[in-house]
C-alpha atoms as a PDB file:
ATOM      1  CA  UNK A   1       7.526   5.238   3.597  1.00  0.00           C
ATOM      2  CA  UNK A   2       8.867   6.693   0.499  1.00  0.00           C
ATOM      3  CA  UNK A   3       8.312   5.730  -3.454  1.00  0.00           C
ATOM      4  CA  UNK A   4      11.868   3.744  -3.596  1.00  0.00           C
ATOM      5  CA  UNK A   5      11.458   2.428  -0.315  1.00  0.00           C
ATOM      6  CA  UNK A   6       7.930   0.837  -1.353  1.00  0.00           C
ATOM      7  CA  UNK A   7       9.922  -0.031  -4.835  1.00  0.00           C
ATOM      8  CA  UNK A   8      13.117  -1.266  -3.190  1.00  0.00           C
ATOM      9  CA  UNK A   9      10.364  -3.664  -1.225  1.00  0.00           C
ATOM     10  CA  UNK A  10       8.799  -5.064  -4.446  1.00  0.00           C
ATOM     11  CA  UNK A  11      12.148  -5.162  -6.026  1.00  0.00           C
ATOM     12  CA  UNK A  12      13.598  -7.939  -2.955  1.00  0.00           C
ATOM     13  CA  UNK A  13      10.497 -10.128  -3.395  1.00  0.00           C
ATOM     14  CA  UNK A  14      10.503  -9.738  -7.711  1.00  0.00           C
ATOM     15  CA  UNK A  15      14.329 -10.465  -7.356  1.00  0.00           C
ATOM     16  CA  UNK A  16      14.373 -13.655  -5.054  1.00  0.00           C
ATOM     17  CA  UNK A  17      11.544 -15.169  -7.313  1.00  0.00           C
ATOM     18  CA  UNK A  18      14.056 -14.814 -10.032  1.00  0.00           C
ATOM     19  CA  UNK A  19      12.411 -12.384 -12.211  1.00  0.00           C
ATOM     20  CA  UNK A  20      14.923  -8.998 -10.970  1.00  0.00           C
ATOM     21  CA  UNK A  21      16.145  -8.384 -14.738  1.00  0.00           C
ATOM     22  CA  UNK A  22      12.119  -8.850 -15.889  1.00  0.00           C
ATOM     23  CA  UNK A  23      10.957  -5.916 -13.777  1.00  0.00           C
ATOM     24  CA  UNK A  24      12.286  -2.841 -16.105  1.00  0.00           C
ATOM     25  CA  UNK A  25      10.357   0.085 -14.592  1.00  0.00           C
ATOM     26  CA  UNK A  26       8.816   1.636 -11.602  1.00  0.00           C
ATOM     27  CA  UNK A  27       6.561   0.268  -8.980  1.00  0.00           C
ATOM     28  CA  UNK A  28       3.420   3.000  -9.388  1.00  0.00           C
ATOM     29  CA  UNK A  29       2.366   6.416  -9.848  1.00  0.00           C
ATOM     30  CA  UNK A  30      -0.014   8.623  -8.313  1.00  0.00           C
ATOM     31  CA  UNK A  31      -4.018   8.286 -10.061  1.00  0.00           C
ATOM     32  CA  UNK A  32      -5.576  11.816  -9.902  1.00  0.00           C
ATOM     33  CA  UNK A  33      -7.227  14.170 -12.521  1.00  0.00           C
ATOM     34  CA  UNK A  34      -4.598  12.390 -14.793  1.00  0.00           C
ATOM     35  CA  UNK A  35      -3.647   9.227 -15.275  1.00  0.00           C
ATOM     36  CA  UNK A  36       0.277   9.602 -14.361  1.00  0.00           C
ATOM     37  CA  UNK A  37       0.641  11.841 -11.643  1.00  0.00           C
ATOM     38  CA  UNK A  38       2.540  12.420  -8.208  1.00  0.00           C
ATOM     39  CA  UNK A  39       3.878  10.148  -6.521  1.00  0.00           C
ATOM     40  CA  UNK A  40       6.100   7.950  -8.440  1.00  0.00           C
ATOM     41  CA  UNK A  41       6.968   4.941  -6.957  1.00  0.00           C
ATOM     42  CA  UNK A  42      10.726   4.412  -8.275  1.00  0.00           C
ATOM     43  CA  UNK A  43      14.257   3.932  -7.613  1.00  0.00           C
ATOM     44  CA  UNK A  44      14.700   7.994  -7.246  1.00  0.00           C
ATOM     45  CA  UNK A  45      11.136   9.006  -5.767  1.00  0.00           C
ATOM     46  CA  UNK A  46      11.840  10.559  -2.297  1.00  0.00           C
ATOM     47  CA  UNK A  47       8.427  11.471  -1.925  1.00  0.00           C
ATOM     48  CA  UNK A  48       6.524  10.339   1.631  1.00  0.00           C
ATOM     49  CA  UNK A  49       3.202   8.022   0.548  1.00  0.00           C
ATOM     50  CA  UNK A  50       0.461   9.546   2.873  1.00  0.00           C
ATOM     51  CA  UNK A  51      -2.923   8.357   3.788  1.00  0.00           C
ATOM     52  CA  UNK A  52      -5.526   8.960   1.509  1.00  0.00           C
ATOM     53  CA  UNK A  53      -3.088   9.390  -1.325  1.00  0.00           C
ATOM     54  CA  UNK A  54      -3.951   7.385  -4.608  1.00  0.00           C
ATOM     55  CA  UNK A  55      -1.754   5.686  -6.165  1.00  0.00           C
ATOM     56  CA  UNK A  56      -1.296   2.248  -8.503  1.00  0.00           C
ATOM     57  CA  UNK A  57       0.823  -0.979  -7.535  1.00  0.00           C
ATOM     58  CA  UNK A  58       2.023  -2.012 -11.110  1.00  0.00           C
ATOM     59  CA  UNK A  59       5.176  -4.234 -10.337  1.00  0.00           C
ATOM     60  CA  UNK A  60       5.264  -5.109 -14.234  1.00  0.00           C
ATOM     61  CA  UNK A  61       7.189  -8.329 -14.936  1.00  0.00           C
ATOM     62  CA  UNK A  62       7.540  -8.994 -18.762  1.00  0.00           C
ATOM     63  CA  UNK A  63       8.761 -12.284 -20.133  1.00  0.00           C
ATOM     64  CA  UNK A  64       9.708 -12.566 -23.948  1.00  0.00           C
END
């Protein structure tokens, strides 16, 4: 699975609870020696998630 194929996944679900314009940003990123690293998990990430990879699930939904 790729980063926009584990985004376009959250996006379905965040859409059909009716929240689709309230999720403005990627899904993750990669956690390593930084905090914002490889992999991003986004509409344009093409990179393959791997086993033993780490990596946050942040599917951000802000209300105003």
């Amino acid at each position: 699975m790729t980063g926009s194929e584990a985004d376009e996944l959250a996006r379905i679900i965040i859409e059909q609870a009716g929240y689709g314009e309230a999720f403005g940003h990627g899904l993750g990123h990669g956690v390593g020696l930084a905090t914002h690293e490889q992999p991003r998990l986004g509409p344009n990430s093409s990179e393959c998630l791997a086993n033993s990879m780490v990596f946050t699930i942040e599917p951000g939904i802000y209300l105003v």
